[in-house]
PDB file of N, CA and C in Angstrom:
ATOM      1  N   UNK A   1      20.054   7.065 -10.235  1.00  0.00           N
ATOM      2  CA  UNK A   1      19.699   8.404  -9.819  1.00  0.00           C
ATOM      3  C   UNK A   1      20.385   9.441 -10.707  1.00  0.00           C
ATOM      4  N   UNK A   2      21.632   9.014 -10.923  1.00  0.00           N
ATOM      5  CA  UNK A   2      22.297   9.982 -11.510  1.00  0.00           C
ATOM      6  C   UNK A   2      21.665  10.539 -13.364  1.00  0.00           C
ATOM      7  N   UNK A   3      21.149   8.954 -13.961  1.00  0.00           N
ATOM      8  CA  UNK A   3      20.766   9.447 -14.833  1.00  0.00           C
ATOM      9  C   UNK A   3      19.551   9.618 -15.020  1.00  0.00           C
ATOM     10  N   UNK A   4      18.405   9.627 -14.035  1.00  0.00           N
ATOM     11  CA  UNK A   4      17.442  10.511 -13.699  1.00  0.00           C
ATOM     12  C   UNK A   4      17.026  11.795 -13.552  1.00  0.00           C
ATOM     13  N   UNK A   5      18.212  12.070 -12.513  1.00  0.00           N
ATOM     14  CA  UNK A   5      17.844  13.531 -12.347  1.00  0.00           C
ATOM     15  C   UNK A   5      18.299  14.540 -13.362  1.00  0.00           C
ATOM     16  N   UNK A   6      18.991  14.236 -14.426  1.00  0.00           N
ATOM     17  CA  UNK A   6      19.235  14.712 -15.928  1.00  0.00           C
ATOM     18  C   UNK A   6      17.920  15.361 -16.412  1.00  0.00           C
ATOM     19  N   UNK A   7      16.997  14.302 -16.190  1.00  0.00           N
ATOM     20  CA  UNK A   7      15.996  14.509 -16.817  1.00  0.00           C
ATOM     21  C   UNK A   7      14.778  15.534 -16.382  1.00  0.00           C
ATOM     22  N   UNK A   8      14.794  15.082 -14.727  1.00  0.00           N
ATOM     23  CA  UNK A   8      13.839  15.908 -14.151  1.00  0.00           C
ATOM     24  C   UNK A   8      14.311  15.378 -12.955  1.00  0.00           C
ATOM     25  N   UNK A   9      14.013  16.468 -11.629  1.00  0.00           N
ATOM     26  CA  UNK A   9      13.794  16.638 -10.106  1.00  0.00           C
ATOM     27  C   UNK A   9      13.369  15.059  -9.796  1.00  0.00           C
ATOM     28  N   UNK A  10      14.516  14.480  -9.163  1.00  0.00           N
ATOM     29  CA  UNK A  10      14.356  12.825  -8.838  1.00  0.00           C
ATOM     30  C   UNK A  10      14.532  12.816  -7.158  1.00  0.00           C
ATOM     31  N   UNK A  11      13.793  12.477  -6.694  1.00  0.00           N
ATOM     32  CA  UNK A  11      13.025  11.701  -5.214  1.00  0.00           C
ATOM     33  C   UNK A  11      13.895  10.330  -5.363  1.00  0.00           C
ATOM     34  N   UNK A  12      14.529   9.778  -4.255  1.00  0.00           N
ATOM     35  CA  UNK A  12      14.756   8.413  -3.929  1.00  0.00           C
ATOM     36  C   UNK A  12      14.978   8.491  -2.368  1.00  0.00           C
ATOM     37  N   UNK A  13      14.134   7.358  -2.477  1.00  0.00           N
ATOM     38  CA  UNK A  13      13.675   6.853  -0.964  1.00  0.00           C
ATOM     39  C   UNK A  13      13.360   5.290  -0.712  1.00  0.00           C
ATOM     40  N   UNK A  14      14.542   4.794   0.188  1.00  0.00           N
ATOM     41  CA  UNK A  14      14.475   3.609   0.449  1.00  0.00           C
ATOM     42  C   UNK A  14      13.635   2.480   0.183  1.00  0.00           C
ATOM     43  N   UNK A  15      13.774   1.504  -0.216  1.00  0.00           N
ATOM     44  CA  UNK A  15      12.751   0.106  -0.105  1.00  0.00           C
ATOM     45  C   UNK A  15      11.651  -0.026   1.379  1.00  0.00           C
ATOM     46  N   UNK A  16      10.562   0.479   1.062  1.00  0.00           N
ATOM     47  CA  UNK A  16       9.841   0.443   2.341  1.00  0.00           C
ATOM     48  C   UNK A  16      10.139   1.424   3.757  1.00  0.00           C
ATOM     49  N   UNK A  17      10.335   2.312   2.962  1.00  0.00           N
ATOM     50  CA  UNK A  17      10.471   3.822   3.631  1.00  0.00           C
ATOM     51  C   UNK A  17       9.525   4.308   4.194  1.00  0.00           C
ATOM     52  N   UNK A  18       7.986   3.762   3.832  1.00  0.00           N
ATOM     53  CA  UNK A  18       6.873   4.158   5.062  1.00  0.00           C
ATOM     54  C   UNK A  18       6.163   2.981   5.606  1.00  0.00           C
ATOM     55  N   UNK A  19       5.730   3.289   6.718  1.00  0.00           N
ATOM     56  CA  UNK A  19       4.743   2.068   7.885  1.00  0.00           C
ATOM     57  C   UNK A  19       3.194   2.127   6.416  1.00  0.00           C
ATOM     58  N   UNK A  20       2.942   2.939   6.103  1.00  0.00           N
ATOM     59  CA  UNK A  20       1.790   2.872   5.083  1.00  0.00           C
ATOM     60  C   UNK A  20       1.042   3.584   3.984  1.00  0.00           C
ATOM     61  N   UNK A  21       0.006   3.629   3.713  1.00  0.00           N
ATOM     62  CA  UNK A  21      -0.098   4.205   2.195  1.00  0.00           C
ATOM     63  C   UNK A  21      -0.301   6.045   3.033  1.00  0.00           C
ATOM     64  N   UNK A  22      -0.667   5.953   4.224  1.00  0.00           N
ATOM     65  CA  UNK A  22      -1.034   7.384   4.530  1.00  0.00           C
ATOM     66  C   UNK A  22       0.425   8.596   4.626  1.00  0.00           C
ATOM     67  N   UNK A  23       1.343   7.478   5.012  1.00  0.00           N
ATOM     68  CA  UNK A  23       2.615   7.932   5.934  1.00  0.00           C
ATOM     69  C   UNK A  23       3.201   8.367   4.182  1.00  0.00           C
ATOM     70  N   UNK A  24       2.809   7.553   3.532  1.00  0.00           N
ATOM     71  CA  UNK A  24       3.851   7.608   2.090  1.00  0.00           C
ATOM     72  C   UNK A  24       3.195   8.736   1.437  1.00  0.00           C
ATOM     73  N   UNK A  25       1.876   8.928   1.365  1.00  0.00           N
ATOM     74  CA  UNK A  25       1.167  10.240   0.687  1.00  0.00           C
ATOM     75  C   UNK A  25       1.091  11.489   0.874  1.00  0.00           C
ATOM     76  N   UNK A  26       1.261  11.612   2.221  1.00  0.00           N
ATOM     77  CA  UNK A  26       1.335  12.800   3.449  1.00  0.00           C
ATOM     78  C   UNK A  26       3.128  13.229   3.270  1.00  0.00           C
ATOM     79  N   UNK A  27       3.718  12.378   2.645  1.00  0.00           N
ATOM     80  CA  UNK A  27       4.809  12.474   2.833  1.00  0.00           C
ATOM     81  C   UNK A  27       5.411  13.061   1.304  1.00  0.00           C
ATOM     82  N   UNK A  28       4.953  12.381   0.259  1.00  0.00           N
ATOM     83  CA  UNK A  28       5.024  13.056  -1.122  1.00  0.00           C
ATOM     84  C   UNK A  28       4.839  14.389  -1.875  1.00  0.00           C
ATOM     85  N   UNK A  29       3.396  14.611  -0.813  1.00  0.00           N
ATOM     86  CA  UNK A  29       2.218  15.735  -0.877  1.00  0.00           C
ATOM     87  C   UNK A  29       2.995  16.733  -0.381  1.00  0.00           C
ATOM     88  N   UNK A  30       4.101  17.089   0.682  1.00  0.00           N
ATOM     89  CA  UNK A  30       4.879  17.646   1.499  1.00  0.00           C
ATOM     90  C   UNK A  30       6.189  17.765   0.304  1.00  0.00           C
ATOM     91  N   UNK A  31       6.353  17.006  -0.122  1.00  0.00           N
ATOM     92  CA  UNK A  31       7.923  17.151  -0.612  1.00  0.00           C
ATOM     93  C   UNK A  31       7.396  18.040  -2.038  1.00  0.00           C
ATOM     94  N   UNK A  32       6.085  17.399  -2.590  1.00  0.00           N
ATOM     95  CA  UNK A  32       5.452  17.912  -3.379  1.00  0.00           C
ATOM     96  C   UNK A  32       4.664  19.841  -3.632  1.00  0.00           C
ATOM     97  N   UNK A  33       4.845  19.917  -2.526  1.00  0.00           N
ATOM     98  CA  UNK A  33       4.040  21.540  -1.610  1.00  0.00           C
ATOM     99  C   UNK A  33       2.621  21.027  -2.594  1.00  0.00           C
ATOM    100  N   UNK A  34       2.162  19.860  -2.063  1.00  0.00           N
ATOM    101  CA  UNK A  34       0.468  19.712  -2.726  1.00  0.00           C
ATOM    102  C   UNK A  34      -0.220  19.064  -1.556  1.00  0.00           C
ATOM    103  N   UNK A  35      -0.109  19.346  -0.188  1.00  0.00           N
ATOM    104  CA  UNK A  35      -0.632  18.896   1.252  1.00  0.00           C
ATOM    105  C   UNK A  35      -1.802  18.773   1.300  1.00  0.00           C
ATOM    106  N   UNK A  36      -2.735  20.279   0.483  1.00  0.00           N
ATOM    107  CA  UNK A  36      -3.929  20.513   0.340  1.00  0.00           C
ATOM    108  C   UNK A  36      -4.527  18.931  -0.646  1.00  0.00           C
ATOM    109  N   UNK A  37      -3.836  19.133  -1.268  1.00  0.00           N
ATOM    110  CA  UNK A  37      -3.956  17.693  -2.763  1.00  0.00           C
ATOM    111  C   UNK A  37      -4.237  16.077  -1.898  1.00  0.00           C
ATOM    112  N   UNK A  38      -2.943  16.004  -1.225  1.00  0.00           N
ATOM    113  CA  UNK A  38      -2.846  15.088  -0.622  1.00  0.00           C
ATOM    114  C   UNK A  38      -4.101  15.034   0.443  1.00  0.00           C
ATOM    115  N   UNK A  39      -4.069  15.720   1.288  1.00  0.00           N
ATOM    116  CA  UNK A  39      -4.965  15.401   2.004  1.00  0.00           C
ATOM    117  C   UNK A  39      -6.694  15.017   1.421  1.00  0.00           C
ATOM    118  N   UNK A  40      -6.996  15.817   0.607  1.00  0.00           N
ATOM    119  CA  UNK A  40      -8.227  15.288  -0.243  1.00  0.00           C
ATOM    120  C   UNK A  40      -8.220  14.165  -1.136  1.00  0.00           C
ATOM    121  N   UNK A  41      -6.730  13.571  -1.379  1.00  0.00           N
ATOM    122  CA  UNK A  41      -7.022  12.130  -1.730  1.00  0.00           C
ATOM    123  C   UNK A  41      -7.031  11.301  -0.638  1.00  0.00           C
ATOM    124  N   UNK A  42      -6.644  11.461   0.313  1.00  0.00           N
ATOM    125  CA  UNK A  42      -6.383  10.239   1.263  1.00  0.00           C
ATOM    126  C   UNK A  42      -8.122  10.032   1.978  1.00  0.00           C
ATOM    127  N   UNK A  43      -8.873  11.466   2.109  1.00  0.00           N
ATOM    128  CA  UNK A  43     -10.097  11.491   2.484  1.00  0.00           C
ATOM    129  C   UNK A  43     -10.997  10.675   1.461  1.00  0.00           C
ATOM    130  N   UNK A  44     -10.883  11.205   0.408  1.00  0.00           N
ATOM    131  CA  UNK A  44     -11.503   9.873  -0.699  1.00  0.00           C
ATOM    132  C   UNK A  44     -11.086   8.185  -0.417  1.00  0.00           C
ATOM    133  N   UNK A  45      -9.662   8.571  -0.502  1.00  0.00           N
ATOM    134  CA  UNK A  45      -9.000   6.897  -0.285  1.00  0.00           C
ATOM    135  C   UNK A  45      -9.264   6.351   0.720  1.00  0.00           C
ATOM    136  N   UNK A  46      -9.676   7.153   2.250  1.00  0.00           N
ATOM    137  CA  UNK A  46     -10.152   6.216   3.096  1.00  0.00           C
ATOM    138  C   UNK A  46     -11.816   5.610   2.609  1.00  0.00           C
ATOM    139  N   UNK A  47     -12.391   6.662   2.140  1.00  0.00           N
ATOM    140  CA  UNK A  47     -14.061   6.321   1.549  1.00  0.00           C
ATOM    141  C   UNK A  47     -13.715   5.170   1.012  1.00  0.00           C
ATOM    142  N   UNK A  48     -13.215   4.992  -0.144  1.00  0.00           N
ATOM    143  CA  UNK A  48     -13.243   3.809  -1.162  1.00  0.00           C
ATOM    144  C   UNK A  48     -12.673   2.846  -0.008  1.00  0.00           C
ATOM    145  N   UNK A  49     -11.363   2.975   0.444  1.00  0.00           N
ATOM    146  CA  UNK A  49     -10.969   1.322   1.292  1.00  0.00           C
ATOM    147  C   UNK A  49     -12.420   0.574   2.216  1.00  0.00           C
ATOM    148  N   UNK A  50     -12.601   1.607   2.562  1.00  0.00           N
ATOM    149  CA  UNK A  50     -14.016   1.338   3.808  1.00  0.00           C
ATOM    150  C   UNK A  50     -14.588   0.772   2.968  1.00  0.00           C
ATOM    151  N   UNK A  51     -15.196   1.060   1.862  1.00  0.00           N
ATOM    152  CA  UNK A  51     -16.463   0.212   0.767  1.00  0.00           C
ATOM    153  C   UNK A  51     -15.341  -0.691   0.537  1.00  0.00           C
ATOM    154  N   UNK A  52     -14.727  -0.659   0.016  1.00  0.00           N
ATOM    155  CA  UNK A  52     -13.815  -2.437  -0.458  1.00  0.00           C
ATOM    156  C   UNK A  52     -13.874  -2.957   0.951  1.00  0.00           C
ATOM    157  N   UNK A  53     -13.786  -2.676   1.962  1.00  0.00           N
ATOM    158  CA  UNK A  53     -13.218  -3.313   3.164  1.00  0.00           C
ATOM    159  C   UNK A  53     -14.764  -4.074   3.329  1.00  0.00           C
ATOM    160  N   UNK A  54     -16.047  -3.730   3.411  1.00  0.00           N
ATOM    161  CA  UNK A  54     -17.010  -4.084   3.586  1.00  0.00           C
ATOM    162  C   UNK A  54     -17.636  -5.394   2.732  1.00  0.00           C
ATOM    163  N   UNK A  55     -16.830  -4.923   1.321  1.00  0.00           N
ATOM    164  CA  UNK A  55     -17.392  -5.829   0.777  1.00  0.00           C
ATOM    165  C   UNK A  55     -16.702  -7.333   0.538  1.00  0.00           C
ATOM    166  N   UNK A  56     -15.101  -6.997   0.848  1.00  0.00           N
ATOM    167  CA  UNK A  56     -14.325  -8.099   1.470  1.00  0.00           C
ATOM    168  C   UNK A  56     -15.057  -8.627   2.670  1.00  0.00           C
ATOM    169  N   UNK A  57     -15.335  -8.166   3.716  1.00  0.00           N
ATOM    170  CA  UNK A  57     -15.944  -8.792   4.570  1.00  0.00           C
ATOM    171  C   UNK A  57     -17.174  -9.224   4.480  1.00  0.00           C
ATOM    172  N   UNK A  58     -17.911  -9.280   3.705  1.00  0.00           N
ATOM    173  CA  UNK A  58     -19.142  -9.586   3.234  1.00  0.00           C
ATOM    174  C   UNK A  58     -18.922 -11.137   2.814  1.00  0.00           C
ATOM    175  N   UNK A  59     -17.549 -11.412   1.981  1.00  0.00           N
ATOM    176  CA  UNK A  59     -17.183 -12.730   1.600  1.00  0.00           C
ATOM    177  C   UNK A  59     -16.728 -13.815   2.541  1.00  0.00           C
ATOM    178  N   UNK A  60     -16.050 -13.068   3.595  1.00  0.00           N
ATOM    179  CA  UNK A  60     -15.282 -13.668   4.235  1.00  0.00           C
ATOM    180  C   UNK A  60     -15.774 -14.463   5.418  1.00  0.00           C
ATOM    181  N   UNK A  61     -15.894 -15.662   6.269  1.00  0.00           N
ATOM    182  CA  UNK A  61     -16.517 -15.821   7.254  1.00  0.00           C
ATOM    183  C   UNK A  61     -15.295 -15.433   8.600  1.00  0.00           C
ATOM    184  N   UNK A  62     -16.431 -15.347   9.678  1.00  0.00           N
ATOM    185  CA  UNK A  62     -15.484 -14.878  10.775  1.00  0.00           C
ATOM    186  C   UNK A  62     -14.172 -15.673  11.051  1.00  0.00           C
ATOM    187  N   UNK A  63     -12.898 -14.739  11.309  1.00  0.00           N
ATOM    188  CA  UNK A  63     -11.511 -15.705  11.360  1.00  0.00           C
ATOM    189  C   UNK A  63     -11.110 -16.376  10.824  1.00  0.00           C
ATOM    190  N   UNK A  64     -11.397 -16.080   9.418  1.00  0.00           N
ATOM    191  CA  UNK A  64     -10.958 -16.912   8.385  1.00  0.00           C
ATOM    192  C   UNK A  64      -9.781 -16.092   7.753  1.00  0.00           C
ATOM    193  N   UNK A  65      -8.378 -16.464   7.674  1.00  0.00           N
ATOM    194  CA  UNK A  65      -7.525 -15.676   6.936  1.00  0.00           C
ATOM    195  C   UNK A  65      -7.395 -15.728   5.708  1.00  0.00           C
ATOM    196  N   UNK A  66      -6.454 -15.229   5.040  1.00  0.00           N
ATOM    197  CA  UNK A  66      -6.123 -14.782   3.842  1.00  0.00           C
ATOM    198  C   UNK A  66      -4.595 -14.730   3.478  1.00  0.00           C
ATOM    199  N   UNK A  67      -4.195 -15.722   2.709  1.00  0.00           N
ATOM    200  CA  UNK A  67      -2.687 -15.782   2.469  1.00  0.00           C
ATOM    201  C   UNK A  67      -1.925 -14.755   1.048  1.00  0.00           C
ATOM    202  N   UNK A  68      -1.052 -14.649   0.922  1.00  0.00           N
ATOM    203  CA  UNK A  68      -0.442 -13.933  -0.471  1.00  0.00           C
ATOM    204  C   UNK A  68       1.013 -15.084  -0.741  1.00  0.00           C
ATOM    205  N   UNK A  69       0.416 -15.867  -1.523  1.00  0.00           N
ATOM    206  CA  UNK A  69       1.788 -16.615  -1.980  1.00  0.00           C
ATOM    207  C   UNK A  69       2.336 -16.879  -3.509  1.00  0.00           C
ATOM    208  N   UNK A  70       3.400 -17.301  -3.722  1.00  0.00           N
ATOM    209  CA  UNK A  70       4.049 -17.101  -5.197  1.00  0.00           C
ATOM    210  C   UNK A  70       4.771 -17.951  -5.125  1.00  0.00           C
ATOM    211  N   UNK A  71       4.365 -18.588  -6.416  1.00  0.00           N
ATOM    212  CA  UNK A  71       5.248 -20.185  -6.780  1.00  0.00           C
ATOM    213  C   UNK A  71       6.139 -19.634  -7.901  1.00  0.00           C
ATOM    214  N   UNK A  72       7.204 -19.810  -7.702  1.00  0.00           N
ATOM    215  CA  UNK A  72       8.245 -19.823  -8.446  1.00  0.00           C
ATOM    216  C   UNK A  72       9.272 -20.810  -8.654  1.00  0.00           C
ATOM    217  N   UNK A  73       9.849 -21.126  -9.927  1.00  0.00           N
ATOM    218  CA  UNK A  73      10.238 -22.333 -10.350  1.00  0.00           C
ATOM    219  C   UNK A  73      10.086 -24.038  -8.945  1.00  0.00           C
ATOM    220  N   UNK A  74      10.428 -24.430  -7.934  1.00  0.00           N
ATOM    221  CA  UNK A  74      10.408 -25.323  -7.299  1.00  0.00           C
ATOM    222  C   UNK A  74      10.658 -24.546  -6.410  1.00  0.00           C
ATOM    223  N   UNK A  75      10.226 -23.476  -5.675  1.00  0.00           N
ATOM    224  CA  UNK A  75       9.821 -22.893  -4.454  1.00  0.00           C
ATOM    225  C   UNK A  75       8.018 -22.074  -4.514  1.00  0.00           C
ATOM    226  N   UNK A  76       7.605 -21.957  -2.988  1.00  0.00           N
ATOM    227  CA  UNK A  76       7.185 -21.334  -2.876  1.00  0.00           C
ATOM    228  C   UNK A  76       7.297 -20.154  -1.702  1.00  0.00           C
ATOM    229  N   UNK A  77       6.564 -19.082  -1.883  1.00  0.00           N
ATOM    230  CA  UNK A  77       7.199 -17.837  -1.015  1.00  0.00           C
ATOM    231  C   UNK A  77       5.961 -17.365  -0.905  1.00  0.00           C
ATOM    232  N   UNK A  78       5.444 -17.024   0.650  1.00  0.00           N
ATOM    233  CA  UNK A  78       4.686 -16.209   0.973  1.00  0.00           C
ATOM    234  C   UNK A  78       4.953 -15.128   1.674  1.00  0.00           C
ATOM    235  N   UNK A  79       3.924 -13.981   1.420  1.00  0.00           N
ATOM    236  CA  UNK A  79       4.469 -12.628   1.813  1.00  0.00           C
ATOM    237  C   UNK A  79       3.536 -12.305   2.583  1.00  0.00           C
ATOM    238  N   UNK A  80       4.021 -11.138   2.950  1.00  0.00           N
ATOM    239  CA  UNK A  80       3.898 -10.356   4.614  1.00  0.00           C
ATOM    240  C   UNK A  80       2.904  -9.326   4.379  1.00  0.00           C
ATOM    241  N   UNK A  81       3.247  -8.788   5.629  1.00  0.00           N
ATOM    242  CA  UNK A  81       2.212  -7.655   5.484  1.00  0.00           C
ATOM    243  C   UNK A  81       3.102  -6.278   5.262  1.00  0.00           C
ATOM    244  N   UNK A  82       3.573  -6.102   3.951  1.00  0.00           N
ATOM    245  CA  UNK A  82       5.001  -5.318   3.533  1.00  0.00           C
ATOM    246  C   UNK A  82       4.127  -4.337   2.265  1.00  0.00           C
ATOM    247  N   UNK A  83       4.929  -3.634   1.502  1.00  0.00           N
ATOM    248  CA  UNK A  83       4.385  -3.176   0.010  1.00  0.00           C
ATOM    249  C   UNK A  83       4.713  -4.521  -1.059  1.00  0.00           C
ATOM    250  N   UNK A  84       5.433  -5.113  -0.528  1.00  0.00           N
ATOM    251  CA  UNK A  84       5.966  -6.616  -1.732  1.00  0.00           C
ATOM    252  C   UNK A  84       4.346  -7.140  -2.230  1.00  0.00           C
ATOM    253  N   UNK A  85       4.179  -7.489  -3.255  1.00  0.00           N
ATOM    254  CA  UNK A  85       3.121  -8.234  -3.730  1.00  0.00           C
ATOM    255  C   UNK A  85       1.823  -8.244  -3.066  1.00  0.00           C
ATOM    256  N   UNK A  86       1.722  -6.698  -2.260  1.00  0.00           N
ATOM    257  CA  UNK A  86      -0.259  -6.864  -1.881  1.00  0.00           C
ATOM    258  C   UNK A  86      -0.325  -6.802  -0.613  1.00  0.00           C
ATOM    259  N   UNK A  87       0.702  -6.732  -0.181  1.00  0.00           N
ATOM    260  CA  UNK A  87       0.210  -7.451   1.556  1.00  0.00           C
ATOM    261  C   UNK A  87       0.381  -5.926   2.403  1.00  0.00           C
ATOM    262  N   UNK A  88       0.288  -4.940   2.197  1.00  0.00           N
ATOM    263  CA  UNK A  88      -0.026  -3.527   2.556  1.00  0.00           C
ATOM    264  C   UNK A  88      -1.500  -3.647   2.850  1.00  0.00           C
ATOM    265  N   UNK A  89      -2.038  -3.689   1.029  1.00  0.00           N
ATOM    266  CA  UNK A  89      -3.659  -3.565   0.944  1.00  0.00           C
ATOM    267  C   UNK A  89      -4.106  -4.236   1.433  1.00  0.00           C
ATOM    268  N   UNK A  90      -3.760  -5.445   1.556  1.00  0.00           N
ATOM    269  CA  UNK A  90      -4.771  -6.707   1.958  1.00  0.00           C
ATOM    270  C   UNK A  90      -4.805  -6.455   3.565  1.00  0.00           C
ATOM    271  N   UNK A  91      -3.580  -6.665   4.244  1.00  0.00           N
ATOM    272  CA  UNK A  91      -3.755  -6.717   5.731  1.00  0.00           C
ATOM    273  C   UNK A  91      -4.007  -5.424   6.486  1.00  0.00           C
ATOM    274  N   UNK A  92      -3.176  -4.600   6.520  1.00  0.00           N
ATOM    275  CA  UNK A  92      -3.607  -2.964   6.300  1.00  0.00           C
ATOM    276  C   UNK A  92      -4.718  -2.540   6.394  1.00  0.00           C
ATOM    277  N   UNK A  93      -4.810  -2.293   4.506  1.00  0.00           N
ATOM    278  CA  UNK A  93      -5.858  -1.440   4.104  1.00  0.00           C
ATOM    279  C   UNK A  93      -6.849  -2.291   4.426  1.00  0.00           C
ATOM    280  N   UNK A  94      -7.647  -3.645   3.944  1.00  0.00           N
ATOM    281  CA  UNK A  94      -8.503  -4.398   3.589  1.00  0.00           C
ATOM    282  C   UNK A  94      -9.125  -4.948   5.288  1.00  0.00           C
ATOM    283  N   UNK A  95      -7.786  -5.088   6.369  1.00  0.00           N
ATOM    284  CA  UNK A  95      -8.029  -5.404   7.596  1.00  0.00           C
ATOM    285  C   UNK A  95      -8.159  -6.948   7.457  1.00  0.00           C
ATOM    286  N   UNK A  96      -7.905  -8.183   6.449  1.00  0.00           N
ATOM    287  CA  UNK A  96      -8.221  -9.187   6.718  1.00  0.00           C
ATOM    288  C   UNK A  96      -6.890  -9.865   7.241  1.00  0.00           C
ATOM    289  N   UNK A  97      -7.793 -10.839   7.979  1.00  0.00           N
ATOM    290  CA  UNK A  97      -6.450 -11.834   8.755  1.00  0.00           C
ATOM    291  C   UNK A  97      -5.738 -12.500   8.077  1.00  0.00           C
ATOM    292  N   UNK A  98      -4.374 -12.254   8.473  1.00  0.00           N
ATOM    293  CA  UNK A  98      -3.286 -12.911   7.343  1.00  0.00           C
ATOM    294  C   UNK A  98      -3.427 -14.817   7.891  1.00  0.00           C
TER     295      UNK A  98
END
């Protein structure tokens, strides 16, 4: 932080500091004085999730889930429904069953 804000006006905010992409935008847009901004992306961003969301479900058969996992050297690790590796968009935004 310290040698950030040298440079320019530095924001830091915890590892998973919002429940979601709305809470985090609404929240930027505010710190930002661009509310007006924010709010007309999130109205787009719900448009587009809805069309991805449709067309995910178009693939998917009923109750069928959807995992997020990562093999690394002689482990593997699956993730949540967090900002870590996807699992916001996917379960969240996308609505499919983990």
């Amino acid at each position: 932080y310290d040698v950030y804000k040298k440079i320019a006006p530095t924001l830091v905010y915890p590892y998973n500091s919002f429940k979601d992409a709305h809470e985090e935008i609404t929240t930027l847009a505010k710190v930002l004085n661009k509310e007006e901004e924010g709010k007309a992306f999130l109205a787009s961003f719900d448009q587009r999730i809805e069309a991805a969301r449709k067309k995910v479900k178009s693939v998917l058969k009923e109750n069928e889930t959807v995992s997020i996992m990562g093999a690394f050297k002689n482990d593997v690790f699956v993730y949540g429904n967090g900002i870590y590796r996807g699992g916001q968009a996917l379960y969240q935004q996308l609505k499919v069953n983990p």
